[in-house]
N, C-alpha and C. Protein backbone atom coordinates (compact mmCIF):
# COMPACT_ATOMS: atom_id res chain seq x y z
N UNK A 1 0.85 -1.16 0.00
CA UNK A 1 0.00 0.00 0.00
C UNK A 1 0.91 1.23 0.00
N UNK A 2 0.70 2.36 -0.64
CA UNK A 2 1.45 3.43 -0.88
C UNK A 2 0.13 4.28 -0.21
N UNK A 3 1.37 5.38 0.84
CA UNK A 3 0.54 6.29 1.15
C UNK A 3 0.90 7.49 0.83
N UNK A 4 -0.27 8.37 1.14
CA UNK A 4 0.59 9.96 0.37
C UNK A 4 0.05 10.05 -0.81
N UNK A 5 -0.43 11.47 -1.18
CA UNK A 5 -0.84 12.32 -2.45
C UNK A 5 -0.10 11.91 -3.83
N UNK A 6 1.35 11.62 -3.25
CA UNK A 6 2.14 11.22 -4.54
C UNK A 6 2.30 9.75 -4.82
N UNK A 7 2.26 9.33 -6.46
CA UNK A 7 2.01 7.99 -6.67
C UNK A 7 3.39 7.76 -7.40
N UNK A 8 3.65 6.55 -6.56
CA UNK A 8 5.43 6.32 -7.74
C UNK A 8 5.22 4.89 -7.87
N UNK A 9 6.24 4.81 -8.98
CA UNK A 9 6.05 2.93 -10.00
C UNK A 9 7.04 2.58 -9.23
N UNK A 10 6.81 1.93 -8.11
CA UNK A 10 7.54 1.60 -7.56
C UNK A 10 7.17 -0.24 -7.42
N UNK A 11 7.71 -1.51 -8.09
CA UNK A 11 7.16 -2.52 -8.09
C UNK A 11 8.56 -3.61 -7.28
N UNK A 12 7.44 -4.02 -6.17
CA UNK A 12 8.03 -4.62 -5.33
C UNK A 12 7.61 -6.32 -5.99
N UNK A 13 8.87 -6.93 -5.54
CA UNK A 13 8.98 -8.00 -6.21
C UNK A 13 9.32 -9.22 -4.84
N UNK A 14 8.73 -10.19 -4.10
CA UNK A 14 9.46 -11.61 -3.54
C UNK A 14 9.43 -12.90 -4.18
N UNK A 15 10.50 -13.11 -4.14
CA UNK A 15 10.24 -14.39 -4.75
C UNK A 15 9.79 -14.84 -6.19
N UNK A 16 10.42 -13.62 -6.92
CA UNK A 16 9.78 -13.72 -8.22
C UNK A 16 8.43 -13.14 -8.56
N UNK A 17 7.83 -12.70 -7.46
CA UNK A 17 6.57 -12.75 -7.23
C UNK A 17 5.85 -11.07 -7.58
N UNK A 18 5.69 -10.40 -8.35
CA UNK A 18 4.76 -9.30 -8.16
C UNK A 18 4.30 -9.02 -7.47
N UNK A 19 4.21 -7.88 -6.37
CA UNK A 19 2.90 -7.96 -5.13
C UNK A 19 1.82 -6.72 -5.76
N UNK A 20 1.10 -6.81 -5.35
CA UNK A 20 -0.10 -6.11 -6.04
C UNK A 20 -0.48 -4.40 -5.05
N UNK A 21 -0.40 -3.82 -5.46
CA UNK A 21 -0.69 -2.38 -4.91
C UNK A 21 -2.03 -2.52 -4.27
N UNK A 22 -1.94 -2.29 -2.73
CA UNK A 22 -3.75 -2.24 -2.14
C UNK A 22 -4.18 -1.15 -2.10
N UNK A 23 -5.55 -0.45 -1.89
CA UNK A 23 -6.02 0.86 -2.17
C UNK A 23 -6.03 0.97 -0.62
N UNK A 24 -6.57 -0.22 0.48
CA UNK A 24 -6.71 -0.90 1.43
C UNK A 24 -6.49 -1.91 1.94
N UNK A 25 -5.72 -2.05 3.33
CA UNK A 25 -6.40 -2.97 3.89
C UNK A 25 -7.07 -3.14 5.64
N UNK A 26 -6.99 -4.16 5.96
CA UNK A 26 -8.03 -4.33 7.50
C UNK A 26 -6.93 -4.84 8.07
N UNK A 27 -6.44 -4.10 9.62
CA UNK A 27 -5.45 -4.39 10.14
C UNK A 27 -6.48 -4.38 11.80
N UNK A 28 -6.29 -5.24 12.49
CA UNK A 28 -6.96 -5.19 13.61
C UNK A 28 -8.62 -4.94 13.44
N UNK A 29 -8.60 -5.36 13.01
CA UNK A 29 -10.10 -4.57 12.92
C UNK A 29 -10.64 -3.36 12.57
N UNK A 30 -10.00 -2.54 11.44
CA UNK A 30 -9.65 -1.22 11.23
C UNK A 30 -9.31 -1.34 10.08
N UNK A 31 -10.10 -0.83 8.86
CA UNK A 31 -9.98 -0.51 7.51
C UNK A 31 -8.80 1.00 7.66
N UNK A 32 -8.19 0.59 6.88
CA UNK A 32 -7.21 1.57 6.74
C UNK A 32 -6.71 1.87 5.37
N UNK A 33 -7.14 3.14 4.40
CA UNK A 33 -7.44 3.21 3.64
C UNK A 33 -6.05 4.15 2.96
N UNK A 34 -5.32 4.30 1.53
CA UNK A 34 -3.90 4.56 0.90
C UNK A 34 -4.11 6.18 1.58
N UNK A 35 -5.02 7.37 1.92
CA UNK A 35 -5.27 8.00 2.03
C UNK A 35 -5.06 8.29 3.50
N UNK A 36 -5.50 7.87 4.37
CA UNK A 36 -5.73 7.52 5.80
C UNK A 36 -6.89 8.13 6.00
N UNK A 37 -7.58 8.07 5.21
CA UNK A 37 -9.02 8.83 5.71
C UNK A 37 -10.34 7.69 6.03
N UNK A 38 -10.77 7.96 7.43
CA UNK A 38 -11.64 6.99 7.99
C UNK A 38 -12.81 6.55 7.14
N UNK A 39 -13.10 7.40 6.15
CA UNK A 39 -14.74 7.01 5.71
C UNK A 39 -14.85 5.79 5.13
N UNK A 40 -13.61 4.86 4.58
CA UNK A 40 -14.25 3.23 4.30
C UNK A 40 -14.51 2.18 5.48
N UNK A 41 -14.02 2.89 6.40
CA UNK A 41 -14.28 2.19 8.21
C UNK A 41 -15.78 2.20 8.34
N UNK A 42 -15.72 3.97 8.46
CA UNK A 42 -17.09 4.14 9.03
C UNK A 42 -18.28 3.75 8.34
N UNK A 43 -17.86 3.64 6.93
CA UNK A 43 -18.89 3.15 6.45
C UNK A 43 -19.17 1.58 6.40
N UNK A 44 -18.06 0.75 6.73
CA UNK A 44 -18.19 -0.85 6.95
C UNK A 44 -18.79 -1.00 8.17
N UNK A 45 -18.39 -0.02 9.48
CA UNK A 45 -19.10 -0.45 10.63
C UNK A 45 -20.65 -0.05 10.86
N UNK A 46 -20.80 0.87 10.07
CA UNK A 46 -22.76 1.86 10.10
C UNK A 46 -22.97 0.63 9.50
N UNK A 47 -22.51 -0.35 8.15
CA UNK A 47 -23.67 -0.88 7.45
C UNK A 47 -23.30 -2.40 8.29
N UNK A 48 -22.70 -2.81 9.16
CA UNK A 48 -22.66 -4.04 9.99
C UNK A 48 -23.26 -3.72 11.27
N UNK A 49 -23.55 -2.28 11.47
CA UNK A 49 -24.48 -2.08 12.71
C UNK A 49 -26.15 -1.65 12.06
N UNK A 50 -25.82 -1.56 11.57
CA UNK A 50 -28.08 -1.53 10.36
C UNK A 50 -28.01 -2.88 10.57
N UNK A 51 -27.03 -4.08 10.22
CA UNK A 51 -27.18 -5.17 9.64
C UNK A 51 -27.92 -5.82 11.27
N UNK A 52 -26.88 -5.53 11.92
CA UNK A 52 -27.35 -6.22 13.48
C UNK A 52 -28.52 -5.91 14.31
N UNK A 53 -29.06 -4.42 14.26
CA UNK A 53 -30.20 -3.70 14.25
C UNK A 53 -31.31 -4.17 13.83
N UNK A 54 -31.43 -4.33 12.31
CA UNK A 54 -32.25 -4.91 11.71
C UNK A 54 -32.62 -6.44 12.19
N UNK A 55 -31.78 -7.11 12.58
CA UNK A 55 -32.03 -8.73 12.91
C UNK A 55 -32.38 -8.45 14.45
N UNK A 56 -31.96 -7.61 14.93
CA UNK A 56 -32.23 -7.46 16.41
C UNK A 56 -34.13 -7.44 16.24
N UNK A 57 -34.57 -6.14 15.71
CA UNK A 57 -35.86 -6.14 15.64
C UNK A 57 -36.60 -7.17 15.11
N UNK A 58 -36.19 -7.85 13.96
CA UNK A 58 -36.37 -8.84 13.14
C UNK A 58 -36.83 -9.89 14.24
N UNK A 59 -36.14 -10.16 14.96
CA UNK A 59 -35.81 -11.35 16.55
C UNK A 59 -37.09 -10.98 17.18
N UNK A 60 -37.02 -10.11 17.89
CA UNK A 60 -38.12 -9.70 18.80
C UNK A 60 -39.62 -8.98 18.33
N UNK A 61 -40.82 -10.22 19.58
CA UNK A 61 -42.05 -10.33 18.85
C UNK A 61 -42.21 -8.99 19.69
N UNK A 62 -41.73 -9.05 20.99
CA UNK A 62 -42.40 -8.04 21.62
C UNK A 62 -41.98 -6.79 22.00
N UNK A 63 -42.53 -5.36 21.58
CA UNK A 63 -41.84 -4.36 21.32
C UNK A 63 -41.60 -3.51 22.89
N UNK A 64 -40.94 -4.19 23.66
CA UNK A 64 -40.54 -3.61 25.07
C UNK A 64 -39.64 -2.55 25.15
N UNK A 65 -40.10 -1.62 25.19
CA UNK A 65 -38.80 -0.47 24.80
C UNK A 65 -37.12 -0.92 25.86
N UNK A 66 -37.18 -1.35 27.02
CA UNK A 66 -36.41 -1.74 27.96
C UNK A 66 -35.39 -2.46 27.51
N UNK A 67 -36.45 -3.83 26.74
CA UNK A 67 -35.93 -5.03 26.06
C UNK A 67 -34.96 -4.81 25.16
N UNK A 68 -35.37 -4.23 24.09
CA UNK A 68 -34.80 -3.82 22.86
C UNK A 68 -33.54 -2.59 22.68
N UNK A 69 -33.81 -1.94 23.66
CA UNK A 69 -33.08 -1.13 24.10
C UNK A 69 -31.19 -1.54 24.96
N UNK A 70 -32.09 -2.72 25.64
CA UNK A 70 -30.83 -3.66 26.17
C UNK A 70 -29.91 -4.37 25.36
N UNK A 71 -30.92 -4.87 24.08
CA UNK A 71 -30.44 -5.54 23.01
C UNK A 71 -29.21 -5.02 22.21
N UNK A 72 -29.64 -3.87 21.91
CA UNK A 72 -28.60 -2.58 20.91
C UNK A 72 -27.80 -2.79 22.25
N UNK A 73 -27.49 -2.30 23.34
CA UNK A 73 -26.40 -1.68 23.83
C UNK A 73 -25.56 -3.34 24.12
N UNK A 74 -25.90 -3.99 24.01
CA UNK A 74 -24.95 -4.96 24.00
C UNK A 74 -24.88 -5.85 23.06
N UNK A 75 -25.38 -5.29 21.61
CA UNK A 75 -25.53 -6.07 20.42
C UNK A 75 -24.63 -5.05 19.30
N UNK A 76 -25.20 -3.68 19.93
CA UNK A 76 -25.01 -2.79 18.17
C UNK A 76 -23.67 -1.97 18.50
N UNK A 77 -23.94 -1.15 20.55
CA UNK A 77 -23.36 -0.38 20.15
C UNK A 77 -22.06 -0.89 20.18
N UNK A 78 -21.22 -1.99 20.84
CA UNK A 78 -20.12 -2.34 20.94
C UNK A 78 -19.18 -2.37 19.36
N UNK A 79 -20.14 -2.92 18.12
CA UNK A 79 -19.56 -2.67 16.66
C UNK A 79 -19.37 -0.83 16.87
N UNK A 80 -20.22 -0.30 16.99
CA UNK A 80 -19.76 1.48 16.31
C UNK A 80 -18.55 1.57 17.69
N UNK A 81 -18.57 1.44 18.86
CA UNK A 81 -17.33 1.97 19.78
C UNK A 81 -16.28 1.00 19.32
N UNK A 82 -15.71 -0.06 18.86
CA UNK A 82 -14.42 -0.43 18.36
C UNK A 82 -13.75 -0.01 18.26
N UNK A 83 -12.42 0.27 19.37
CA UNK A 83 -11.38 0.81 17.89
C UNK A 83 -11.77 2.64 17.94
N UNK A 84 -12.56 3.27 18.52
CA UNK A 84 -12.94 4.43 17.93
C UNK A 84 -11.92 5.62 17.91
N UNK A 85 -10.90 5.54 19.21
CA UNK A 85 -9.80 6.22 19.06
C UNK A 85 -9.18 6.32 17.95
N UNK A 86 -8.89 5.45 17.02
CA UNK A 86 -8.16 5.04 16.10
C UNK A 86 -8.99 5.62 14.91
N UNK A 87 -10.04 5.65 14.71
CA UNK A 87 -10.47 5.67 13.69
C UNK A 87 -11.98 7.03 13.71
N UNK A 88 -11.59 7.95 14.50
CA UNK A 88 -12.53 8.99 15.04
C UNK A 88 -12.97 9.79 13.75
N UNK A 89 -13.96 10.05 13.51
CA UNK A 89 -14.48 10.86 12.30
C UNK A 89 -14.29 12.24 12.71
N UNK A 90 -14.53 13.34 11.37
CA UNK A 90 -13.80 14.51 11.28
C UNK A 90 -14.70 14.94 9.97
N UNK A 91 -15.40 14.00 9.37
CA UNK A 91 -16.17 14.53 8.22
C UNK A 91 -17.83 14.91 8.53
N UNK A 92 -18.34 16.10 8.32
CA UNK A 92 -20.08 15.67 8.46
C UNK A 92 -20.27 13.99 7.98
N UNK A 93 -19.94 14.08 6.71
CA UNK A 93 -20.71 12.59 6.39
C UNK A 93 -20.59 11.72 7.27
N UNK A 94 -19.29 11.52 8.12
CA UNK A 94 -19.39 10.17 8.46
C UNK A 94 -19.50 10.19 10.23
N UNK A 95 -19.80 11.88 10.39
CA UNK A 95 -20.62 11.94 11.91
C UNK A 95 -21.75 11.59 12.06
N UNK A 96 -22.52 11.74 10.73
CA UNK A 96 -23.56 11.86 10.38
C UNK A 96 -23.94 10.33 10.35
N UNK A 97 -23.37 9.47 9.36
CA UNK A 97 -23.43 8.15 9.44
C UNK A 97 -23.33 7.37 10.64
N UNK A 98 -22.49 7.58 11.50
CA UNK A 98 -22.49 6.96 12.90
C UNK A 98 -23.74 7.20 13.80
């Protein structure tokens, strides 16, 4: 992965082997993007916390605000706090998204 505004042909070779330039990758649990800018994080963890949300309600017949409420905080919110030091937003969009 090359980071930084500037792009150089720079082709790393083991073993005979070509390695392939990443745009990204996931290190700990943390999308980390050639840019360093959080928004492919934040946007993997908003759409794996809809995902868990959605099945949460999906699950439950009975709409107990208490219940459901208990559910998220030990179902949803633990995905969005991950890691958040690391990966703290700075954009409307992706304050907005969280």
């Amino acid at each position: 992965m090359l980071f930084g505004k500037n792009t150089c042909d720079t082709v790393v070779n083991i073993g005979g082997c070509t390695l392939p330039v990443a745009n990204h990758t996931c290190d700990l649990g943390i999308i980390v993007s050639s840019d360093l800018s959080p928004s492919l994080h934040v946007t993997d963890i908003v759409s794996k916390a809809h995902i868990r949300a959605g099945l949460i309600l999906r699950a439950f017949i009975s709409r107990n605000i208490h219940l459901i409420k208990r559910a998220f905080l030990v179902y949803v919110r633990p995905i969005v706090e991950h890691n958040q030091l690391f990966w703290s937003t700075y954009t409307a969009r992706d304050i907005d998204a969280v």
